[in-house]
C-alpha atoms as a PDB file:
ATOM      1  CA  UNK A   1      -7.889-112.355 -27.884  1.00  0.00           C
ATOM      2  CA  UNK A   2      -4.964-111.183 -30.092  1.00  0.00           C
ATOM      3  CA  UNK A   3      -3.830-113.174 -32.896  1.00  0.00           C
ATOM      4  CA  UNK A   4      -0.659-112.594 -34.655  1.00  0.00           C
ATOM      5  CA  UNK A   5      -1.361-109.232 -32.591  1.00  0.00           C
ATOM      6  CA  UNK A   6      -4.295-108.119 -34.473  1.00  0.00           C
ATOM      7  CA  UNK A   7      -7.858-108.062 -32.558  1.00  0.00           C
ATOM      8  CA  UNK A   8      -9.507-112.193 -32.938  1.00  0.00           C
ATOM      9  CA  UNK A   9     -11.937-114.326 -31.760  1.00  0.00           C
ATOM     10  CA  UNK A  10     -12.631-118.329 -31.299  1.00  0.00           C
ATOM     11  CA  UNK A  11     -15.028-118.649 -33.949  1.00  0.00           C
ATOM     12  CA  UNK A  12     -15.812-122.162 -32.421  1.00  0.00           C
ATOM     13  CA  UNK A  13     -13.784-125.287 -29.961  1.00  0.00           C
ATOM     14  CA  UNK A  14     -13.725-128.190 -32.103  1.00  0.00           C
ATOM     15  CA  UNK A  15     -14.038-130.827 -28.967  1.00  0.00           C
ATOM     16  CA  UNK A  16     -17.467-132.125 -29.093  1.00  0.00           C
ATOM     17  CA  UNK A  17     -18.417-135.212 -31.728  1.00  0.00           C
ATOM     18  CA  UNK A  18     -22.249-134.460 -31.311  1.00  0.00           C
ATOM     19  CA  UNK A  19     -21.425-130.745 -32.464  1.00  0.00           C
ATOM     20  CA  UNK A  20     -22.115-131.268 -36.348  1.00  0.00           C
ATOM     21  CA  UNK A  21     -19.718-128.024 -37.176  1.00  0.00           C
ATOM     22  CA  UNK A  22     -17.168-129.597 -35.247  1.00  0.00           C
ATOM     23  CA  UNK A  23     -17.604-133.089 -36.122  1.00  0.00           C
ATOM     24  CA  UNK A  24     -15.222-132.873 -39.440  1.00  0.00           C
ATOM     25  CA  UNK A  25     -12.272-131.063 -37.184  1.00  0.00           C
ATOM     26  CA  UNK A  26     -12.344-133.920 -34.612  1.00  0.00           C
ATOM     27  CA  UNK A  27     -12.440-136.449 -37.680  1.00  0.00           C
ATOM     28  CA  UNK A  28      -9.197-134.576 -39.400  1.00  0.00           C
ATOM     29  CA  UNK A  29      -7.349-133.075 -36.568  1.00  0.00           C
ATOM     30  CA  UNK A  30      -8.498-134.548 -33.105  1.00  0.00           C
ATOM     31  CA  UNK A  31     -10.247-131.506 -32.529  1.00  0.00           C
ATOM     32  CA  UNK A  32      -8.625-127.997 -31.803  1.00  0.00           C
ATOM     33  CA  UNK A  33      -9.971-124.026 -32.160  1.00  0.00           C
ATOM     34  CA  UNK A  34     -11.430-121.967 -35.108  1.00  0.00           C
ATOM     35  CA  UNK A  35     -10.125-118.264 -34.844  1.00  0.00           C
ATOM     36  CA  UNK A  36     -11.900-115.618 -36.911  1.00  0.00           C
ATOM     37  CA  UNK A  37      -9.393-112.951 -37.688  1.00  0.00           C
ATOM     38  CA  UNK A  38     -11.056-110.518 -40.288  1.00  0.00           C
ATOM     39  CA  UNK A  39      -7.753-107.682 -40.376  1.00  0.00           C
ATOM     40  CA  UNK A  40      -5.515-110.622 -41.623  1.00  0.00           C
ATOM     41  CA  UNK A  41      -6.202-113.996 -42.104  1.00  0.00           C
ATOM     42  CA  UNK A  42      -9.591-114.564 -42.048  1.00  0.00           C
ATOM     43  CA  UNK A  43     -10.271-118.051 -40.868  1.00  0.00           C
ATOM     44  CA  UNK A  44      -7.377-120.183 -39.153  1.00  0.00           C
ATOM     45  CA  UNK A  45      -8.378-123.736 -37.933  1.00  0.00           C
ATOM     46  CA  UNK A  46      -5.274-124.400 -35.267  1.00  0.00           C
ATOM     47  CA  UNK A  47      -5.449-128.258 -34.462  1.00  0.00           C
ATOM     48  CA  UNK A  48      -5.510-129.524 -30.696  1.00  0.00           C
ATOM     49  CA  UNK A  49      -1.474-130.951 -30.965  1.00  0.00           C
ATOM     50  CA  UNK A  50      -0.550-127.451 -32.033  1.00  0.00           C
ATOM     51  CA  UNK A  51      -2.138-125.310 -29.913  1.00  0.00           C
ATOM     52  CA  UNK A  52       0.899-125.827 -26.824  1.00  0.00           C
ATOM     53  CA  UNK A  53       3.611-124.283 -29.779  1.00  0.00           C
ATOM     54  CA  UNK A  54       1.253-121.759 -31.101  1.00  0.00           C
ATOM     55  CA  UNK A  55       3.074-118.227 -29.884  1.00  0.00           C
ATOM     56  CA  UNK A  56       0.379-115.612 -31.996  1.00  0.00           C
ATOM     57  CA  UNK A  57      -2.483-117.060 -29.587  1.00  0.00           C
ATOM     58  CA  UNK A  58      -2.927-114.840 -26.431  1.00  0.00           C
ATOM     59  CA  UNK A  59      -6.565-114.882 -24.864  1.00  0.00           C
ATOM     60  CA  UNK A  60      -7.172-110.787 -23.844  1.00  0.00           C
ATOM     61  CA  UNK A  61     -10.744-111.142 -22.618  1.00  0.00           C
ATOM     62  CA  UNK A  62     -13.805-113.195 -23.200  1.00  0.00           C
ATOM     63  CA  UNK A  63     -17.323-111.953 -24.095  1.00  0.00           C
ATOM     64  CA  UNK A  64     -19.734-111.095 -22.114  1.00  0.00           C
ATOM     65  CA  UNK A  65     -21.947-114.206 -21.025  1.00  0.00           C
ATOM     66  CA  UNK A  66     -19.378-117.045 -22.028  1.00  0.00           C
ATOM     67  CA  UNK A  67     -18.494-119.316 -19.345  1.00  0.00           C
ATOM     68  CA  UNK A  68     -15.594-120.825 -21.083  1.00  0.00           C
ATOM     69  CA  UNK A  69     -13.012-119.440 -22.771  1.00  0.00           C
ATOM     70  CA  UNK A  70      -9.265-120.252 -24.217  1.00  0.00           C
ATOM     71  CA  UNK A  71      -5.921-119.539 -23.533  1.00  0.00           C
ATOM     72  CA  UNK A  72      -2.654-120.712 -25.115  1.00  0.00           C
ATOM     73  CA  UNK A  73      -0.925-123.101 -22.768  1.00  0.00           C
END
């Protein structure tokens, strides 16, 4: 995926309240995505209501193996 058109991945989907690492992000935000951008920002938690205006979101590919994946909407 690109993000802010640097290389990024979804560290983690914050949609499960069993998922312990997720648990807080459901709690704060009703959920949403984790992307790991290491050339820019680093960590960027974008919540589930913002994810529909987010424009620097654009899903590329998806790893090998991974049945799900994300895509700005």
């Amino acid at each position: 995926m690109l993000f802010h058109g640097n290389p990024a991945e979804i560290e983690f989907v914050a949609s499960d309240a069993n998922d312990l690492q997720a648990e807080w992000y459901i709690e704060q935000f009703g959920g949403g995505v984790m992307v790991l951008d290491p050339r820019v920002s680093g960590r960027t938690f974008i919540s589930a209501n913002d994810l529909p205006e987010y424009e620097d979101l654009e899903f590329v590919s998806r790893a090998e193996g991974h049945k799900t994946c994300y895509r700005n909407l």
